[in-house]
Protein backbone atom coordinates (compact mmCIF):
# COMPACT_ATOMS: atom_id res chain seq x y z
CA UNK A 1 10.75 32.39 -9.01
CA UNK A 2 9.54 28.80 -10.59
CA UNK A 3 6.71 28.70 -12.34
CA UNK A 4 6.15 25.08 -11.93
CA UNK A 5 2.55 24.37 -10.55
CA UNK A 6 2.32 22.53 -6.97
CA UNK A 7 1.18 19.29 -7.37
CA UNK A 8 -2.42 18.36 -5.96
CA UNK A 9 -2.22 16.40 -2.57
CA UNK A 10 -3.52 13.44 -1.54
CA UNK A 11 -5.30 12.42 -4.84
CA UNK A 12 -5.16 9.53 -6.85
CA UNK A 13 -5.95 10.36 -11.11
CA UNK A 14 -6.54 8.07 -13.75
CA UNK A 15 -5.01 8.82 -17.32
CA UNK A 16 -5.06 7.16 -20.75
CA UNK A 17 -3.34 7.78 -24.13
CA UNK A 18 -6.58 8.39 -26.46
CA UNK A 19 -6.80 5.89 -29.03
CA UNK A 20 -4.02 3.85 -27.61
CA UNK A 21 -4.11 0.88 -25.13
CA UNK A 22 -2.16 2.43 -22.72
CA UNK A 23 -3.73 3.51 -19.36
CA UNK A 24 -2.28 4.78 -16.04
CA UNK A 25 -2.57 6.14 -12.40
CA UNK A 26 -0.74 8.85 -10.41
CA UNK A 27 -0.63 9.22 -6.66
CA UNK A 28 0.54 11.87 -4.41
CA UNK A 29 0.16 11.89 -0.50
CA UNK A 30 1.42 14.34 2.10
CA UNK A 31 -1.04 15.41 4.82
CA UNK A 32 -2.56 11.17 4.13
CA UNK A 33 0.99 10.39 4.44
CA UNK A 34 2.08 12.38 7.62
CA UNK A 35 -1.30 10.96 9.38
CA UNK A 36 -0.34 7.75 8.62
CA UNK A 37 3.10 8.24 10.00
CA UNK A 38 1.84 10.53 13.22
CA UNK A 39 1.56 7.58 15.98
CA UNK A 40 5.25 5.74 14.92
CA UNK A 41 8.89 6.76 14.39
CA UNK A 42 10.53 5.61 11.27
CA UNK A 43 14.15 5.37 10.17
CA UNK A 44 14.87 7.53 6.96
CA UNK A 45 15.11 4.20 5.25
CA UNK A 46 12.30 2.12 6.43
CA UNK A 47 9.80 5.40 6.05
CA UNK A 48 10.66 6.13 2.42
CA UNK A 49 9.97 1.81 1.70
CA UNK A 50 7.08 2.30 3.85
CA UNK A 51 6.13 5.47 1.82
CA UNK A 52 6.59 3.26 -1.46
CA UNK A 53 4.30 0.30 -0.65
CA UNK A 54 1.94 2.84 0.61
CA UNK A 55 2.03 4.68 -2.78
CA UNK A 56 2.09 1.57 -4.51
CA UNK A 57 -0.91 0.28 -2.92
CA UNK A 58 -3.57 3.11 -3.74
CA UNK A 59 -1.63 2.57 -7.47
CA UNK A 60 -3.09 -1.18 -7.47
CA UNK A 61 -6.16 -0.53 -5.88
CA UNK A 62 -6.82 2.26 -8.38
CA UNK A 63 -6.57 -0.58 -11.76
CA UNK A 64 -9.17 -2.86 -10.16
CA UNK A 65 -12.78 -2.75 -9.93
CA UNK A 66 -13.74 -4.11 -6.43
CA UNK A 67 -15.45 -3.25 -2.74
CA UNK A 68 -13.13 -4.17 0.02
CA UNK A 69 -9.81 -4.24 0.90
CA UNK A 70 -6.45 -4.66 -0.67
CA UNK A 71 -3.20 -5.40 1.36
CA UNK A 72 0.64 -5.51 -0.03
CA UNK A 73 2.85 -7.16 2.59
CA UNK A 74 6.20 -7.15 2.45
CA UNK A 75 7.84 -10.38 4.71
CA UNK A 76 11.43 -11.36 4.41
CA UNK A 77 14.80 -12.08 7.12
CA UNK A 78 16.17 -8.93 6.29
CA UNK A 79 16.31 -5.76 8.71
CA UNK A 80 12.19 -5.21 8.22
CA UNK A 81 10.91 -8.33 9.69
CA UNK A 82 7.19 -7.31 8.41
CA UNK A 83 5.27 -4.28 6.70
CA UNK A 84 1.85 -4.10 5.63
CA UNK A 85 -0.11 -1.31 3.67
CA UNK A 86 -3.86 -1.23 3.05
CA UNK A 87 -6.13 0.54 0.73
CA UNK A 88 -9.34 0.10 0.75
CA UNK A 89 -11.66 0.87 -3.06
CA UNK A 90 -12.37 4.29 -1.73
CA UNK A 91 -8.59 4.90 -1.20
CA UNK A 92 -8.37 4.91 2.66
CA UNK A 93 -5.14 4.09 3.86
CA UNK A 94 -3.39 2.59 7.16
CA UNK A 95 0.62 1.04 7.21
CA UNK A 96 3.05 -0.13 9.34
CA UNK A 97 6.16 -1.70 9.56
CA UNK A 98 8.23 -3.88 12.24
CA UNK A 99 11.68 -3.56 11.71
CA UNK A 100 15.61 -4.13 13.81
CA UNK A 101 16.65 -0.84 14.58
CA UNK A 102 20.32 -1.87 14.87
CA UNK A 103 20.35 -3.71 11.57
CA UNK A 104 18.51 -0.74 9.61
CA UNK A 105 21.43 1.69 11.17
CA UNK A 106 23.80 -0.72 9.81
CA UNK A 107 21.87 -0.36 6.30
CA UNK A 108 21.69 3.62 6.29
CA UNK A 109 24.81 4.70 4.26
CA UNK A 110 24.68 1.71 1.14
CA UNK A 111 23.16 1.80 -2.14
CA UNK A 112 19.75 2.45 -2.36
CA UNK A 113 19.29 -1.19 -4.18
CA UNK A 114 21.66 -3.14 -1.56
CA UNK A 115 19.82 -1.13 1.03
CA UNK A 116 16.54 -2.69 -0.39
CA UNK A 117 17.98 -5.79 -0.40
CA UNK A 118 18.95 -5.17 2.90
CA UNK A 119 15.93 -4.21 4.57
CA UNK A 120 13.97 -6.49 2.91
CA UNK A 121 16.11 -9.80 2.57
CA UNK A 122 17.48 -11.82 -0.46
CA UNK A 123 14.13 -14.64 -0.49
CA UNK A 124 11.54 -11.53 0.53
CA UNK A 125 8.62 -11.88 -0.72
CA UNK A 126 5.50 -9.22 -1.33
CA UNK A 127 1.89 -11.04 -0.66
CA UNK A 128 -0.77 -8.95 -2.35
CA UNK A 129 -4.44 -9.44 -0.88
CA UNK A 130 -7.62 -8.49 -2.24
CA UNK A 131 -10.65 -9.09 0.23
CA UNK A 132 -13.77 -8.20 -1.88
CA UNK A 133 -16.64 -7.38 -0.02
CA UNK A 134 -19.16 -9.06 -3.19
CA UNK A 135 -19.81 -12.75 -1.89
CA UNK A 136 -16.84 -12.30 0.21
CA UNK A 137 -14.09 -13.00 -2.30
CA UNK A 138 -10.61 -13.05 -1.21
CA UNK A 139 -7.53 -13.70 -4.01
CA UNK A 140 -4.01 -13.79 -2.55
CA UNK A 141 -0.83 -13.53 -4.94
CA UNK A 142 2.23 -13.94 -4.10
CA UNK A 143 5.91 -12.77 -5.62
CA UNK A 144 9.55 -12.73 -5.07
CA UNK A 145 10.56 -8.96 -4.04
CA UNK A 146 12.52 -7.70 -7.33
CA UNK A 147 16.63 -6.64 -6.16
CA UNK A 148 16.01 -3.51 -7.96
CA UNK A 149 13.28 -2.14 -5.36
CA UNK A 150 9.16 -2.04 -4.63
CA UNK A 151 9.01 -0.46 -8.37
CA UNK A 152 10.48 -3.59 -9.85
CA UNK A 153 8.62 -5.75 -7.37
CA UNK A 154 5.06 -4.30 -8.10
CA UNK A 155 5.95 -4.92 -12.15
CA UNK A 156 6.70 -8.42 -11.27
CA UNK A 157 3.64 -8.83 -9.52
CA UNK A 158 1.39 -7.26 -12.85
CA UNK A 159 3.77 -10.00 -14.91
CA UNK A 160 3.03 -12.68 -13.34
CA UNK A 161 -0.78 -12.67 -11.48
CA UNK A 162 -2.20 -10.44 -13.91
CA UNK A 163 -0.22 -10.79 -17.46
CA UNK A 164 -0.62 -7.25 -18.01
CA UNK A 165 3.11 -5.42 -19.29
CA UNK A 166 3.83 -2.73 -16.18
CA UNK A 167 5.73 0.07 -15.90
CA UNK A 168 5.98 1.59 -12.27
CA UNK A 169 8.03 4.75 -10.69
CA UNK A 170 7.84 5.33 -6.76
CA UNK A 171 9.17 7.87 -4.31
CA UNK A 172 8.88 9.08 -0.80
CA UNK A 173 10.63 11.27 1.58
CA UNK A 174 9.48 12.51 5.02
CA UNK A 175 6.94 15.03 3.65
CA UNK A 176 5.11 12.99 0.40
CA UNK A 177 4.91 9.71 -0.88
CA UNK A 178 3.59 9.29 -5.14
CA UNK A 179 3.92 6.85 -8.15
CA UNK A 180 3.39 6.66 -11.51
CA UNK A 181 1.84 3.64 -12.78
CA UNK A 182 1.43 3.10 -16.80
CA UNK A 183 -0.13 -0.43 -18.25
CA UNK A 184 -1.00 -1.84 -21.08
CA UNK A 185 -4.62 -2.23 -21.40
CA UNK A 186 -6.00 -5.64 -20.86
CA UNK A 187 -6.64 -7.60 -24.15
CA UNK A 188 -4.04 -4.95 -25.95
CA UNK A 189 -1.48 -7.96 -27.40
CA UNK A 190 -4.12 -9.83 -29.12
CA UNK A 191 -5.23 -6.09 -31.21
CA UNK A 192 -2.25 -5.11 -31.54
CA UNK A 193 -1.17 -2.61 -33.69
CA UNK A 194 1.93 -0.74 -35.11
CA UNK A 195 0.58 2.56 -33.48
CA UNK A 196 -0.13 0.43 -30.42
CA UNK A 197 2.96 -0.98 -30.32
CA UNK A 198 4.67 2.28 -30.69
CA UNK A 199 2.79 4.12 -28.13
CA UNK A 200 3.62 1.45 -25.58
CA UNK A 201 7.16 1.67 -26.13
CA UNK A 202 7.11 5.22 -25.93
CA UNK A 203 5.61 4.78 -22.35
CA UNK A 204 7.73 2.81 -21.32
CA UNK A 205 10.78 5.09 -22.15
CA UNK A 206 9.26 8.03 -20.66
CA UNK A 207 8.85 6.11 -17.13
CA UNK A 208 12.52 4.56 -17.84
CA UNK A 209 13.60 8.40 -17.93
CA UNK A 210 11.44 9.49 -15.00
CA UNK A 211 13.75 10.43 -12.08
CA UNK A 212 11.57 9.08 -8.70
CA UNK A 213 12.47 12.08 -6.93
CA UNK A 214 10.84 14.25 -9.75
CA UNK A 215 7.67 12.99 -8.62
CA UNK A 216 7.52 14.27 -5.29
CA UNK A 217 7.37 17.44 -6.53
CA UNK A 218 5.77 17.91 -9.48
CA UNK A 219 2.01 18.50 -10.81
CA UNK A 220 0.70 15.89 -12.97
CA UNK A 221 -0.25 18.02 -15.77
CA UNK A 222 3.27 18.57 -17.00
CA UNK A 223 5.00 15.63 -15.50
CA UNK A 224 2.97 13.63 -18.14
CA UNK A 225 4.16 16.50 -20.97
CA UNK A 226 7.62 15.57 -19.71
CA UNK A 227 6.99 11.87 -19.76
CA UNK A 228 5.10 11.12 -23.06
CA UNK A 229 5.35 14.03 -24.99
CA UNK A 230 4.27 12.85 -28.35
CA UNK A 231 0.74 11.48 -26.96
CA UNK A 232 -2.66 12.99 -26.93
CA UNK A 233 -3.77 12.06 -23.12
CA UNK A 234 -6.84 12.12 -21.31
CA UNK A 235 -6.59 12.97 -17.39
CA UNK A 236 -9.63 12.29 -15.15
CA UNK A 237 -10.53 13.75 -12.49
CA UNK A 238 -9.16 12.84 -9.25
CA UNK A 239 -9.88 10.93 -6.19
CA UNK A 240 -9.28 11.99 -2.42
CA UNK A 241 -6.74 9.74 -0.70
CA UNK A 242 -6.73 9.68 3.25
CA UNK A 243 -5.49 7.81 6.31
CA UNK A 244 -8.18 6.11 8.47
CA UNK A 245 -7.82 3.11 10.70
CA UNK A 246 -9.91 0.42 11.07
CA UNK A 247 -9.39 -0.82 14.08
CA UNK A 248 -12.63 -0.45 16.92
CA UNK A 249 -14.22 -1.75 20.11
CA UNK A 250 -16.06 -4.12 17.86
CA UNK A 251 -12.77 -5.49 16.36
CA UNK A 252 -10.93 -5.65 19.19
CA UNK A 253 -13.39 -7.55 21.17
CA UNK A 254 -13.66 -10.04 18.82
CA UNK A 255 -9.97 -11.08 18.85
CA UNK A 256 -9.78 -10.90 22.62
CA UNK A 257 -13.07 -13.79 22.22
CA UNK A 258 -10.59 -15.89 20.16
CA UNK A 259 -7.98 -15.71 23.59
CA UNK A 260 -10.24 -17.98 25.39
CA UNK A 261 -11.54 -17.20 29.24
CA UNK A 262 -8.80 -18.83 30.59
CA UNK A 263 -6.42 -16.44 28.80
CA UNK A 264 -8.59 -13.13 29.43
CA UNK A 265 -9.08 -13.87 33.18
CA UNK A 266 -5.32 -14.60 33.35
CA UNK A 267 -4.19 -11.24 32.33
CA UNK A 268 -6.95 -9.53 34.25
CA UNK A 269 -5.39 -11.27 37.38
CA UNK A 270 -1.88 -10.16 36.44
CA UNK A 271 -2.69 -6.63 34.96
CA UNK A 272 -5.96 -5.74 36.69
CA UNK A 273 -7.23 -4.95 33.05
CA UNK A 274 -6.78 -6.00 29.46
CA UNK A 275 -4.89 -3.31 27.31
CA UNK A 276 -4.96 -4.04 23.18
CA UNK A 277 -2.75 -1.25 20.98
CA UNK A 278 -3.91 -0.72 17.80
CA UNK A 279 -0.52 -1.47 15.62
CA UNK A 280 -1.46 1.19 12.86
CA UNK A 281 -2.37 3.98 15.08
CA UNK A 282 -1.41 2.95 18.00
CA UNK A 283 -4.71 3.46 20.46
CA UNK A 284 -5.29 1.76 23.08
CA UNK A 285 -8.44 -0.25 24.36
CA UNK A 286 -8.56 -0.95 27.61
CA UNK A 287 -10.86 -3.87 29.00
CA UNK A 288 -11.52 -3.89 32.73
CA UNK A 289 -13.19 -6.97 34.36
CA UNK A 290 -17.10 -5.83 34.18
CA UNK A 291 -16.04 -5.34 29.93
CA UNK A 292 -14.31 -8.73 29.58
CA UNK A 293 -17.12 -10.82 31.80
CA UNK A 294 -19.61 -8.64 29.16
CA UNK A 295 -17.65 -9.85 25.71
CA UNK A 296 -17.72 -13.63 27.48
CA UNK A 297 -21.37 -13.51 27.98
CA UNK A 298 -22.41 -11.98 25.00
CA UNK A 299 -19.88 -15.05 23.08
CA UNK A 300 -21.51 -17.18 25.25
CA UNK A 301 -25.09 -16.36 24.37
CA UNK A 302 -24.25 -16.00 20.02
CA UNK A 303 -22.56 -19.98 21.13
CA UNK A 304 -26.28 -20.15 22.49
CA UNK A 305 -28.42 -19.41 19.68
CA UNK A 306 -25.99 -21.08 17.18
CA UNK A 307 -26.87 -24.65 18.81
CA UNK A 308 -30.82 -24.01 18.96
């Protein structure tokens, strides 16, 4: 019988090497991850990409300091048209992807990198979004996806809008979604030393050897052993990950505001109500005509006090 400890669920934990400028974060969903995933049916393929950006996600959210929300999007021609994962700074999570089912059948037995390619297109391109609720900040950058996968993509993105060396594993399946995320610490080239130098390498080969399946599976305690076994580490304690959606009455009245009355009393001609889905967990609002004549006149009154 194994031995091997069962890794902690839905937490996100925060590492460092001591003494070295090398941090990093570790995620690992499963009942966050089936919640997310309750309200949609997924293709193998699309759900483990899905599963990566979601990972991925909490991984970025967990290097910044920030109130708000963060948002990777993937957009591209390929056989996923659009997906979107959130994270919020408290690590609450919502995803969802739109995607041709025909062309991701078509995509199911290739490579795993040509069926990235596939399902994402060759000029895709991930859109990372962080809406800060301090003075209402909002920084949007932008990145070729990487052939190689979300990994390579997310490393790209560090690279280039952040200038800070990444190394990043990801994994899902139908029951878990994690990553591993090590980094050099910001500021660490212009210190550098030879036992910085070394320690860095050394992190980088131990996420180079990292199989992404391992991670599903694994505690954190002696995945790191495994990975960086000549470092002294520090692991924090960890953070609760979960699935919660957004969306509400609120919300939803405001975009049906932005339709227009023309619009609204259309529909309620043709349909007898208004009916909004939420796309990430798929309720529904329903607005009858004594709701939408409500939203109109409370508009109409805020349009009111705005002019006086």
């Amino acid at each position: 019988m194994s031995t091997e400890p069962i890794p902690a669920c839905d937490q996100v934990r925060r590492f460092i090497f001591e003494a070295r400028p090398v941090r990093g974060h570790w995620v690992h969903l499963e009942q966050a991850w089936r919640e997310l995933r309750a309200h949609a049916s997924y293709p193998q393929s699309v759900s483990e990409l899905l599963g990566e950006t979601v990972a991925a996600a909490v991984l970025l959210a967990a290097t910044l300091k920030f109130r708000g929300m963060l948002t990777l999007q993937l957009q591209g021609e390929g056989a996923v048209s659009l997906l979107v994962a959130q994270c919020t700074h408290d690590f609450r999570l919502r995803a969802v992807a739109r995607f041709d089912a025909a062309a991701v059948a078509a995509l199911e037995s290739g490579a795993a990198a040509a069926r990235f390619r596939g399902l994402t297109g060759v000029d895709g391109r991930l859109t990372v979004t962080i809406e800060a609720e301090e003075r209402s900040l909002r920084y949007q950058g932008i990145v070729p996806l990487a052939a190689q996968g979300m990994a390579s993509s997310l490393e790209a993105y560090f690279a280039s809008s952040e200038q800070l060396p990444t190394r990043v594993v990801l994994a899902a399946d139908e029951r878990r979604a994690a990553g591993l995320l090590v980094q050099k610490l910001p500021g660490a080239s212009e210190h550098a030393t030879e036992e910085g130098i070394a320690a860095w390498e050394q992190a980088g080969h131990g996420v180079a050897a990292l199989r992404p399946r391992a991670l599903l599976g694994a505690a954190i305690e002696p995945l790191l052993l495994r990975s960086f076994p000549t470092q002294d580490l520090r692991l924090f304690r960890g953070s609760p990950v979960r699935f919660e959606c957004r969306c509400s009455t609120g919300r939803v009245a405001s975009v049906l505001r932005a339709l227009g009355a023309a619009e609204l009393y259309d529909i309620l001609r043709e349909q007898g109500a208004v009916t909004v889905t939420c796309e990430f967990c798929h309720r529904p609002y329903r607005f009858g005509s004594l709701e939408i004549e409500a939203l109109l006149a409370d508009q109409g009154a805020a349009e009111g006090a705005t002019l006086h």
